[in-house]
Protein backbone atom coordinates (compact mmCIF):
# COMPACT_ATOMS: atom_id res chain seq x y z
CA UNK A 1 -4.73 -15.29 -33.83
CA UNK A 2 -4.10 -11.70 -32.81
CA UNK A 3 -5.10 -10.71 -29.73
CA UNK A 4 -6.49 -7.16 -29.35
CA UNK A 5 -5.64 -4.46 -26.88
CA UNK A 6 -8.00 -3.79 -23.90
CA UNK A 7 -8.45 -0.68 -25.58
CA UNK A 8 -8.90 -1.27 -29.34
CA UNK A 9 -11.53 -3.77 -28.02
CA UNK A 10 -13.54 -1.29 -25.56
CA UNK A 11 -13.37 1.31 -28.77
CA UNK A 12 -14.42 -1.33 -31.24
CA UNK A 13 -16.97 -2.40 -28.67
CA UNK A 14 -18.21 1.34 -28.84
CA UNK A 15 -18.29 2.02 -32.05
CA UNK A 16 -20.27 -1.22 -32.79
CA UNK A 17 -23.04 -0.21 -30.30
CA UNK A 18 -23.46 3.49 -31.79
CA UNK A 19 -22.58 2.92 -35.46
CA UNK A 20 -24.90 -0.19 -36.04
CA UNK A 21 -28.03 0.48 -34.59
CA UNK A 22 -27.48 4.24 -36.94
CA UNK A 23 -27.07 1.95 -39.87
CA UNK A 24 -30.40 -0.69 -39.02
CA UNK A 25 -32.26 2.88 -38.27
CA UNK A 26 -30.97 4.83 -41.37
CA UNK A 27 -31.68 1.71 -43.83
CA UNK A 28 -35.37 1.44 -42.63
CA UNK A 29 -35.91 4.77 -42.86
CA UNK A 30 -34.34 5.26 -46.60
CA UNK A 31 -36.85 2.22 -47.41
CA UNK A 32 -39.84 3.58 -45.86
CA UNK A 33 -39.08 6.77 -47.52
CA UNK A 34 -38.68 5.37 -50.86
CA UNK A 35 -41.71 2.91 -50.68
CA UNK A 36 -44.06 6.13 -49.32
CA UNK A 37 -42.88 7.83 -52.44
CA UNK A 38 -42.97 4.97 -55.02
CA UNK A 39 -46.55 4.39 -53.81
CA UNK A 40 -48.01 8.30 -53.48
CA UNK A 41 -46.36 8.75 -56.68
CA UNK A 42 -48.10 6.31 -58.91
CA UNK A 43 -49.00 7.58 -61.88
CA UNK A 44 -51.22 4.61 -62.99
CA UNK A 45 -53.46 4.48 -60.31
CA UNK A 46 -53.99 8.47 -60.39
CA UNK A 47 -55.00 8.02 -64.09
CA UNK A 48 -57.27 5.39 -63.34
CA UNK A 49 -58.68 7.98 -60.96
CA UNK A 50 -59.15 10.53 -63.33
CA UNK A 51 -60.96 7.91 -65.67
CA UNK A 52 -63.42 7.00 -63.25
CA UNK A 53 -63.97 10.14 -61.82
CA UNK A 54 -64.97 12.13 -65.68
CA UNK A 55 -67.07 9.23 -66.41
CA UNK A 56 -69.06 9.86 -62.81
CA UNK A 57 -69.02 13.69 -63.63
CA UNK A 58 -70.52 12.84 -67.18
CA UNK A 59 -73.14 10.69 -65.74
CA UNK A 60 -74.29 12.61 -63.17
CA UNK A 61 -74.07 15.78 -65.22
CA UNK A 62 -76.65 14.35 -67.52
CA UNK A 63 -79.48 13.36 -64.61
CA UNK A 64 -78.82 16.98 -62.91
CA UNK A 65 -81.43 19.37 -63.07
CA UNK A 66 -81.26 21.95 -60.74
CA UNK A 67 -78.41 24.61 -60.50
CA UNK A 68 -77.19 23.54 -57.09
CA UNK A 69 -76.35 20.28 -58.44
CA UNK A 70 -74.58 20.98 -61.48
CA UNK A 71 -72.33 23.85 -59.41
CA UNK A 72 -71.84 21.04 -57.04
CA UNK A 73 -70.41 18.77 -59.60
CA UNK A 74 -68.31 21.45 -60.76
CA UNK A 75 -66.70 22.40 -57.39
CA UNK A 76 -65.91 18.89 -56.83
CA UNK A 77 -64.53 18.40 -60.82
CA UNK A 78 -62.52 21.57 -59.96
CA UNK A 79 -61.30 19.39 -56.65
CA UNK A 80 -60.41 16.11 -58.81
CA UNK A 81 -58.42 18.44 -61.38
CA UNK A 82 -56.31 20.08 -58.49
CA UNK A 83 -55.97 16.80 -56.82
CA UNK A 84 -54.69 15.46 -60.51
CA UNK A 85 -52.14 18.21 -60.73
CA UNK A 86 -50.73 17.53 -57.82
CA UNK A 87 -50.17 14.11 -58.46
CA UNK A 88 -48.66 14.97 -61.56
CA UNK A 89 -46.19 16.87 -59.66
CA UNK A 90 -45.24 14.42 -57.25
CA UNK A 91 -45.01 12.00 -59.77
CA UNK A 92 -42.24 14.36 -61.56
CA UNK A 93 -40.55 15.08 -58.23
CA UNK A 94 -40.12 11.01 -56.78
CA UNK A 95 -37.71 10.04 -58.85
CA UNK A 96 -35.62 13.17 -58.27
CA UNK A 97 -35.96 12.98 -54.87
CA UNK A 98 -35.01 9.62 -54.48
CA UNK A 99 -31.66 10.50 -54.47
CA UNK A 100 -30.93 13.45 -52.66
CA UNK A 101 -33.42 12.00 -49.85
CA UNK A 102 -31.12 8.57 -49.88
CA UNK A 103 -27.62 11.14 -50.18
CA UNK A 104 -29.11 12.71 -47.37
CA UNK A 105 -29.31 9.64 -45.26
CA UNK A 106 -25.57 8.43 -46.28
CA UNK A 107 -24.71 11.77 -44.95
CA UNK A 108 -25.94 11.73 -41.57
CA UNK A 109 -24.74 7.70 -41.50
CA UNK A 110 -21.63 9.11 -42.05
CA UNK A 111 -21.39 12.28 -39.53
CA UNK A 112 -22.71 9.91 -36.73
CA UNK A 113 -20.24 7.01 -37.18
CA UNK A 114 -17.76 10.11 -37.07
CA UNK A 115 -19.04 11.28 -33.61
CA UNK A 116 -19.31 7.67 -32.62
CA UNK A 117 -16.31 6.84 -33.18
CA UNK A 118 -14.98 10.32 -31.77
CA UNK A 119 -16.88 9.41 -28.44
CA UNK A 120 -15.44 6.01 -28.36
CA UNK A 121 -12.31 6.70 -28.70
CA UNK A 122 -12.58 9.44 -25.88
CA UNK A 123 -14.75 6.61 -23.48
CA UNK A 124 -12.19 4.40 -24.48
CA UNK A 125 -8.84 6.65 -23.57
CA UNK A 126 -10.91 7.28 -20.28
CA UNK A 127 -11.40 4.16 -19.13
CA UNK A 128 -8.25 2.23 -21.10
CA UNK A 129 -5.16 4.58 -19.78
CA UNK A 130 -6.27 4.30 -16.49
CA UNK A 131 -6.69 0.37 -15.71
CA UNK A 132 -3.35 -0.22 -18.09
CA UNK A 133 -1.91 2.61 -15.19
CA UNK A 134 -3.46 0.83 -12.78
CA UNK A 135 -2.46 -3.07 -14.23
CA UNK A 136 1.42 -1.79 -14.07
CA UNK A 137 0.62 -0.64 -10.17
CA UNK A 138 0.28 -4.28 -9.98
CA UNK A 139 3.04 -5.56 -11.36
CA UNK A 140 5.06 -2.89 -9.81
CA UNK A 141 3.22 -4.30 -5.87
CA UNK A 142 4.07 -7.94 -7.28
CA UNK A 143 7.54 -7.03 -7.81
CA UNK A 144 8.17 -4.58 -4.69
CA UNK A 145 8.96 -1.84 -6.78
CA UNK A 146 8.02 1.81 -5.88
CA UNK A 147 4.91 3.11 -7.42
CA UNK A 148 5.52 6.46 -9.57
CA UNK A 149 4.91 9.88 -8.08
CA UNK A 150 3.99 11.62 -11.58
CA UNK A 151 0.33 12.71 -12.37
CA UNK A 152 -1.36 10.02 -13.47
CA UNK A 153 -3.47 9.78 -16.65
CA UNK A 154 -6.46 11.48 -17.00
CA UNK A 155 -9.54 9.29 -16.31
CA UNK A 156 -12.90 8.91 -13.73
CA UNK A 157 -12.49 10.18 -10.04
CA UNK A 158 -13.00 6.68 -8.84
CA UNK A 159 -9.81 5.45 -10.25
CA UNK A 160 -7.85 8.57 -8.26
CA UNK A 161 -9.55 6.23 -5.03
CA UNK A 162 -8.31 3.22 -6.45
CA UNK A 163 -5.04 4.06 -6.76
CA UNK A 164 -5.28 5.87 -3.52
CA UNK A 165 -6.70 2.62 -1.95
CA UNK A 166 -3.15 0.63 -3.94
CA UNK A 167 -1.17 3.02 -2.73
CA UNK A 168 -1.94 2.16 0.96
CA UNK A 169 -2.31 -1.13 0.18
CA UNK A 170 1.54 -1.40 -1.42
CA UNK A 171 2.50 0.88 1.49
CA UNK A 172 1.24 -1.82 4.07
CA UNK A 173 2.75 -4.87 2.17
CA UNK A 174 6.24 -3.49 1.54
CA UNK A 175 5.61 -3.10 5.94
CA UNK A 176 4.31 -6.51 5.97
CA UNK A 177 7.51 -7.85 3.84
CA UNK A 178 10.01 -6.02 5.62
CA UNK A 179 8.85 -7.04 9.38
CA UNK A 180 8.70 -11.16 8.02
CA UNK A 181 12.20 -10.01 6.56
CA UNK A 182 13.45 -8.79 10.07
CA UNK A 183 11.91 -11.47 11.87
CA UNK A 184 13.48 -14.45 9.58
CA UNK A 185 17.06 -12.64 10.03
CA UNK A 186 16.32 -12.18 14.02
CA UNK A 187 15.16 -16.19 14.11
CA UNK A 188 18.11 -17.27 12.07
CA UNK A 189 20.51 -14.85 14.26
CA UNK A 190 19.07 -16.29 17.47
CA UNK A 191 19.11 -19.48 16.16
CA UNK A 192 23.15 -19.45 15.45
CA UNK A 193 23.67 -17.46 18.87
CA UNK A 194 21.57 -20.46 20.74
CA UNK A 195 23.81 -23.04 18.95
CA UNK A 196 27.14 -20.90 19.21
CA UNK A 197 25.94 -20.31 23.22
CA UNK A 198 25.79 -24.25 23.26
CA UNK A 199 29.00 -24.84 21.98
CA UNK A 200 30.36 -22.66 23.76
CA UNK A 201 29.22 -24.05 27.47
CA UNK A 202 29.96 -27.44 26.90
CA UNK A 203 34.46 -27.14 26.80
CA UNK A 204 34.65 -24.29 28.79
CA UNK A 205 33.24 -25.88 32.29
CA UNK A 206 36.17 -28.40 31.94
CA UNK A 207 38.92 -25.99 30.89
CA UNK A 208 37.46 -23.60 34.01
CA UNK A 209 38.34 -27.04 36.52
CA UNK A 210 41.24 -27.76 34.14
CA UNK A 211 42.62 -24.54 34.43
CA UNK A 212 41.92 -24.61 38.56
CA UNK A 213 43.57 -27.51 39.10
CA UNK A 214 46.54 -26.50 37.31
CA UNK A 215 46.74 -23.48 39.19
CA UNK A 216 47.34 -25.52 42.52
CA UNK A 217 50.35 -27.86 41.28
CA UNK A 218 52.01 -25.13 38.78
CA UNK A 219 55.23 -23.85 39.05
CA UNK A 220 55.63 -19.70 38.92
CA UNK A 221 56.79 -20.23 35.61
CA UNK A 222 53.64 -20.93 34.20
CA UNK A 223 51.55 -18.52 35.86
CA UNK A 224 51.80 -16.05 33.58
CA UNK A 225 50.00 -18.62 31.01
CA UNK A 226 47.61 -20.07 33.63
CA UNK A 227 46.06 -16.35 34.10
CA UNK A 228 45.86 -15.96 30.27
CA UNK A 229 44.03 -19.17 30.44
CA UNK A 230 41.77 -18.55 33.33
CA UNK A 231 41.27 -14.53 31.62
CA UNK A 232 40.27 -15.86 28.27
CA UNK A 233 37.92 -18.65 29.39
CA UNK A 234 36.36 -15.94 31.51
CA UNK A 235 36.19 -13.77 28.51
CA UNK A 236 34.49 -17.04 26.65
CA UNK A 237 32.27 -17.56 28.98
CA UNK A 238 30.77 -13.87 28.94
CA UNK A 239 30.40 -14.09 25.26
CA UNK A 240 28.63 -17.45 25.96
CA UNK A 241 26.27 -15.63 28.46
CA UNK A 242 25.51 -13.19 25.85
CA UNK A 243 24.74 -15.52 22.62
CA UNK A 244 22.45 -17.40 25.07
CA UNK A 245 20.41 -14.16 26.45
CA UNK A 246 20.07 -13.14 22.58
CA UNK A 247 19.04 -16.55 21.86
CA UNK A 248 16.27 -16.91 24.14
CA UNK A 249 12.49 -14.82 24.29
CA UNK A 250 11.55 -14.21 26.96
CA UNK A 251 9.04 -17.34 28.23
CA UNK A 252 7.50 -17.95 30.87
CA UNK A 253 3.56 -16.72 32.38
CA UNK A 254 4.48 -12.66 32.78
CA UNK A 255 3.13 -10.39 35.56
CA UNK A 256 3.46 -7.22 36.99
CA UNK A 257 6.85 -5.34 37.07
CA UNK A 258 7.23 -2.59 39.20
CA UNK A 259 9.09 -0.46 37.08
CA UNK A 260 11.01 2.07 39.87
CA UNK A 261 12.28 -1.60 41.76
CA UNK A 262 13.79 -2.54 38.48
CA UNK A 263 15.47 0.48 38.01
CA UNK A 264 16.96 1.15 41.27
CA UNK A 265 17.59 -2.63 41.82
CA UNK A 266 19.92 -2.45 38.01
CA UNK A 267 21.36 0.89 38.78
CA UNK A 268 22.84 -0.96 41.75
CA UNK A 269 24.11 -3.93 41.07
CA UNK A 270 25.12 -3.59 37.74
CA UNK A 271 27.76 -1.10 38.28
CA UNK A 272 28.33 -1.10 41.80
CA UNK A 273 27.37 1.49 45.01
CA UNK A 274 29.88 4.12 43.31
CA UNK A 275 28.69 4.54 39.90
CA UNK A 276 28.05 8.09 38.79
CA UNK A 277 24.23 6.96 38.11
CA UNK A 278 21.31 9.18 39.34
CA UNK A 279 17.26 7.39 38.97
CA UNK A 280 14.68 10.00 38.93
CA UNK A 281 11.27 7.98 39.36
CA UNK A 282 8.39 9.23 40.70
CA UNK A 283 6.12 7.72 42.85
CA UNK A 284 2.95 6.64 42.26
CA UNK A 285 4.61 4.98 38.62
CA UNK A 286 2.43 2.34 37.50
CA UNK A 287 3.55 -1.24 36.84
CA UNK A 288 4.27 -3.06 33.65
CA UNK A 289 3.26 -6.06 32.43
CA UNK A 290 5.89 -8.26 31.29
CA UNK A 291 9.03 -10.78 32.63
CA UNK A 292 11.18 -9.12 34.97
CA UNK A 293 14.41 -11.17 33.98
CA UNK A 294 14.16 -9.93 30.81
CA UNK A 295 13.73 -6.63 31.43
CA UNK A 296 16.34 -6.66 33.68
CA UNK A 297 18.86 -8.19 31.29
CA UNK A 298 17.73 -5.27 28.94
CA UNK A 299 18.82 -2.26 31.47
CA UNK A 300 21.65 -4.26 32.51
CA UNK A 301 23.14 -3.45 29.14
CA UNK A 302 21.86 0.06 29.03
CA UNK A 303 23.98 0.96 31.58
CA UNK A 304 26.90 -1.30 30.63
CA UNK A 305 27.06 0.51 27.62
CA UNK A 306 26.36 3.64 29.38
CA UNK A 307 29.50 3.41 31.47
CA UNK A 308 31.86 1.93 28.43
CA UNK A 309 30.46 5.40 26.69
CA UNK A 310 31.87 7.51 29.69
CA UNK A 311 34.91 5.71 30.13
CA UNK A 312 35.44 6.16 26.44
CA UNK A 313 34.87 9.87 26.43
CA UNK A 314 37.82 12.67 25.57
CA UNK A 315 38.09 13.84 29.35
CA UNK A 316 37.64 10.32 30.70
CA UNK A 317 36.20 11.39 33.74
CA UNK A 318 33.17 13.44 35.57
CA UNK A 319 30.72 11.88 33.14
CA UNK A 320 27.14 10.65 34.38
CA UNK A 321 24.41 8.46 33.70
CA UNK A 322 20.57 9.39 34.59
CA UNK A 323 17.72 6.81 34.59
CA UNK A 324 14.56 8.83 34.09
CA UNK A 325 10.83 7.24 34.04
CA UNK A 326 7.21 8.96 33.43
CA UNK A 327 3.85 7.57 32.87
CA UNK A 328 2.59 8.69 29.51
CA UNK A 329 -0.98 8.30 29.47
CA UNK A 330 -0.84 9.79 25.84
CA UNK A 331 -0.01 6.87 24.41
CA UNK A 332 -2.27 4.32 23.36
CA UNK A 333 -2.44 2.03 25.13
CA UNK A 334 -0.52 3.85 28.57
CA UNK A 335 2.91 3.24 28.86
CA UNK A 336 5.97 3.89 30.74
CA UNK A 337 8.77 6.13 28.88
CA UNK A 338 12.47 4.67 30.21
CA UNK A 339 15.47 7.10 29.45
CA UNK A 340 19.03 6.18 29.83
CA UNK A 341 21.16 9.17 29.03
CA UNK A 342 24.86 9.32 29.22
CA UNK A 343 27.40 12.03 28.96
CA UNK A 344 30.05 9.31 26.88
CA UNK A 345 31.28 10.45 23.57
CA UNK A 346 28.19 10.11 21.48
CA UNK A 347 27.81 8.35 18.16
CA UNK A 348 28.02 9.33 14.52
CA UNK A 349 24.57 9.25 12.77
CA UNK A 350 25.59 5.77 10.51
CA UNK A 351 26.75 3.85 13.50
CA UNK A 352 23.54 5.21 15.26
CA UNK A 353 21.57 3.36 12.53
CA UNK A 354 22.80 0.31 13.07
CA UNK A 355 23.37 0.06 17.08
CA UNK A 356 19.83 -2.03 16.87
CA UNK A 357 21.55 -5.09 14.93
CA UNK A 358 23.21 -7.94 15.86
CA UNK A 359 26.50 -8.49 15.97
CA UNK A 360 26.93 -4.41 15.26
CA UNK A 361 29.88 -2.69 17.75
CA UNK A 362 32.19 -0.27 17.85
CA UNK A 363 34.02 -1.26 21.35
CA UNK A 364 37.28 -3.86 20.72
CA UNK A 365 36.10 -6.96 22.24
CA UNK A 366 32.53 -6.43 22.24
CA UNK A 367 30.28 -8.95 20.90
CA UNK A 368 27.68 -6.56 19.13
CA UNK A 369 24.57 -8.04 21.05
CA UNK A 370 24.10 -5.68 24.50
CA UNK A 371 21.22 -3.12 22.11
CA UNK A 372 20.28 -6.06 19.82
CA UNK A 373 18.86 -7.86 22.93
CA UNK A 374 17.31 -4.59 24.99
CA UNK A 375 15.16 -4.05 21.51
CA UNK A 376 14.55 -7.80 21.61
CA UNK A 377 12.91 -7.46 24.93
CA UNK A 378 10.93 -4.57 24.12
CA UNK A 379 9.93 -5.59 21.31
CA UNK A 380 8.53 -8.97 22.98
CA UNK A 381 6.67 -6.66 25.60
CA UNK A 382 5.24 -4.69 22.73
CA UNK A 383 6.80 -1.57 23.03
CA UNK A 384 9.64 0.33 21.09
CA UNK A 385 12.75 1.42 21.56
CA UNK A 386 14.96 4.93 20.21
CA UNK A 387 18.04 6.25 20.11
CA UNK A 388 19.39 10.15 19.97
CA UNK A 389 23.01 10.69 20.24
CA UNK A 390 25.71 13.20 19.57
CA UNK A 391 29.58 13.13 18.83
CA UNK A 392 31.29 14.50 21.79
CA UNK A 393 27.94 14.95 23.84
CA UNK A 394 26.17 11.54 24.87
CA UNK A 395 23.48 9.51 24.23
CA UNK A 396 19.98 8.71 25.58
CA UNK A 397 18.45 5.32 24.70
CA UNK A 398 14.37 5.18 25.68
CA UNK A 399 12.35 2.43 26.07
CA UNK A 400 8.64 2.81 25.53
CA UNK A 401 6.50 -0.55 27.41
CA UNK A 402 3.48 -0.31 27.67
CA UNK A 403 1.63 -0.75 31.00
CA UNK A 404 -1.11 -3.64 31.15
CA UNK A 405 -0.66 -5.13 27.51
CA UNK A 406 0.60 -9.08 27.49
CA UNK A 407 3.41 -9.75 25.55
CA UNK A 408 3.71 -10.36 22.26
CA UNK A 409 6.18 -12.33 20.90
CA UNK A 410 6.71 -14.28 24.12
CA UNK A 411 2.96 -15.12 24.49
């Protein structure tokens, strides 16, 4: 059985409601017209008038006897002739009128199943382009695909909101797909780095002793092997630490970080009393509310970077690193705005794109996960993280937390 068209239905639909009712009206009134005639116009009954009507004239002609009476029955003789005439007409005219009255009617059937069906097919255009427009926005939000830009067809102002209201919709769930996308590739990437970290810790405690004990009894022969030994287990061991900080959220109950500690307490002890590092904090800097190891861990490896940047640079030396921090009660909710800046040689705009993934780095040696896990930390705090850099000039990471939300990911 073939299956119609949302449109050719809607049209048929249409012209069904307009042309039918025009044909009921058009046949009743044809019938009516032709009965009114048939029965005005019947010459049989008029002649049976005019029968009875001389034979009352004769009769009461012959008892009249004053003039009033007989110009009465004159006036009113005069009436039934007129009357008679008449008839006589319509009775010629019916039968030819019949038929023009009946063409008449198959005319005007005709012009209004044309404008019915001309209005249909316009109602149905209006109403049919759009929702088969709308019906491929569908598919095209089922499929991921982008929705077109064009005009689209011509139809009621609510289906511009519609598509409006599809188009914000689509925009939300390609959001929505992407984040569960980034967050099953972050779970599976912690997940390896947790079982890599594991693997890792368990032979290289024994090699460390193995390696220390061999140290004491070896002859200066094998020194030279010994310290590649102890050098590449150390080496081992740092890539260890850092698969098992990537693998872990932070956990734990969180409280209140006081932001300007952190920073002064990283700037010191991760690169050492001499470290070209200035912290500009001001006082009065409200706290954050979050895990201080974690946070820690994250501007640890700001400034590790910060420092491979400088050492990196064309001059190789006089290069600097400031730590900056301002409330921004702008935001919403408040936060604190963290800046790292560095005078190292910059980045090109694709390997800025990419410094946020794991396992992503430019530096021989470097395990890729020193940015990957200061955006995981954010990220768990609920705040964001951005990058500007130039070739040649530096680069200046900031980290937006905000100040009294709990986390997110680690609650």
């Amino acid at each position: 059985m073939t299956r119609f068209g949302f449109r050719t239905r809607l049209l048929l639909v249409l012209i069904a409601f307009a042309v039918l009712p025009a044909i009921a009206v058009g046949a009743a009134w044809a019938w009516a017209a032709s009965e009114a005639f048939s029965m005005v116009a019947s010459e049989d009954g008029w002649q049976r008038l005019a029968t009875t009507g001389d034979r009352a004239l004769t009769a009461a002609r012959a008892g009249a006897r004053s003039p009033g009476q007989r110009a009465a029955l004159d006036a009113h003789e005069r009436e039934l002739r007129a009357t008679l005439e008449q008839a006589a007409r319509l009775d010629y005219l019916a039968p030819r009128l019949i038929r023009p009255v009946l063409l008449g009617v198959g005319i005007v059937f005709v012009l209004v199943t044309v404008l019915a069906s001309k209005a249909a097919g316009h109602f149905s255009r209006q109403l049919s382009r759009p929702l088969d427009d709308i019906v491929g926005w569908t598919e095209r939000i089922a499929r991921d695909d982008p929705l077109p830009d064009g005009p689209p067809p011509k139809g009621a102002p609510e289906f511009d909101v519609l598509r409006s209201r599809m188009r914000t919709m689509a925009t939300q769930l390609a959001a929505g797909r992407r984040a569960a996308t980034e967050a099953a590739r972050l779970a599976a990437f912690r997940e390896t780095a947790r079982r890599v970290a594991h693997e890792l810790k368990n032979p290289l405690t024994p090699i460390s002793f193995a390696v220390s004990a061999l140290r004491r009894t070896a002859s200066p022969a094998q020194h030279d092997a010994l310290e590649v030994l102890d050098v590449e287990t150390r080496r081992l061991e740092t890539l260890a630490k850092s698969f098992a900080q990537f693998g872990r959220l932070p956990d734990g109950p969180a409280h209140d970080v006081d932001v300007a500690e952190l920073l002064r307490y990283a700037a010191r002890t991760t690169l050492g009393p001499d470290a070209p590092v200035t912290v500009d904090v001001p006082d009065g800097l409200p706290m954050v509310r979050g895990h201080h190891d974690a946070l820690a861990r994250a501007m640890a490896n700001l400034l590790l970077n910060a420092n491979d940047a400088i050492a990196s640079a064309a001059n190789g030396a006089g290069g600097a690193i400031t730590i900056t921090a301002r409330a921004d009660d702008t935001a919403t909710p408040a936060a604190v705005r963290i800046a790292v800046a560095d005078t190292g040689c910059g980045m090109t705009p694709d390997v800025l794109a990419r410094i946020w993934e794991p396992y992503v780095t430019s530096k021989p040696g470097g395990t890729g996960l020193g940015l990957a896990i200061v955006k995981q930390a954010v990220d768990a705090h609920g705040g964001a993280v951005h990058a500007a850099s130039t070739p040649g000039t530096g680069t200046t990471i900031t980290l937006t937390l905000p100040v009294a939300q709990a986390t997110g990911s680690a609650a």
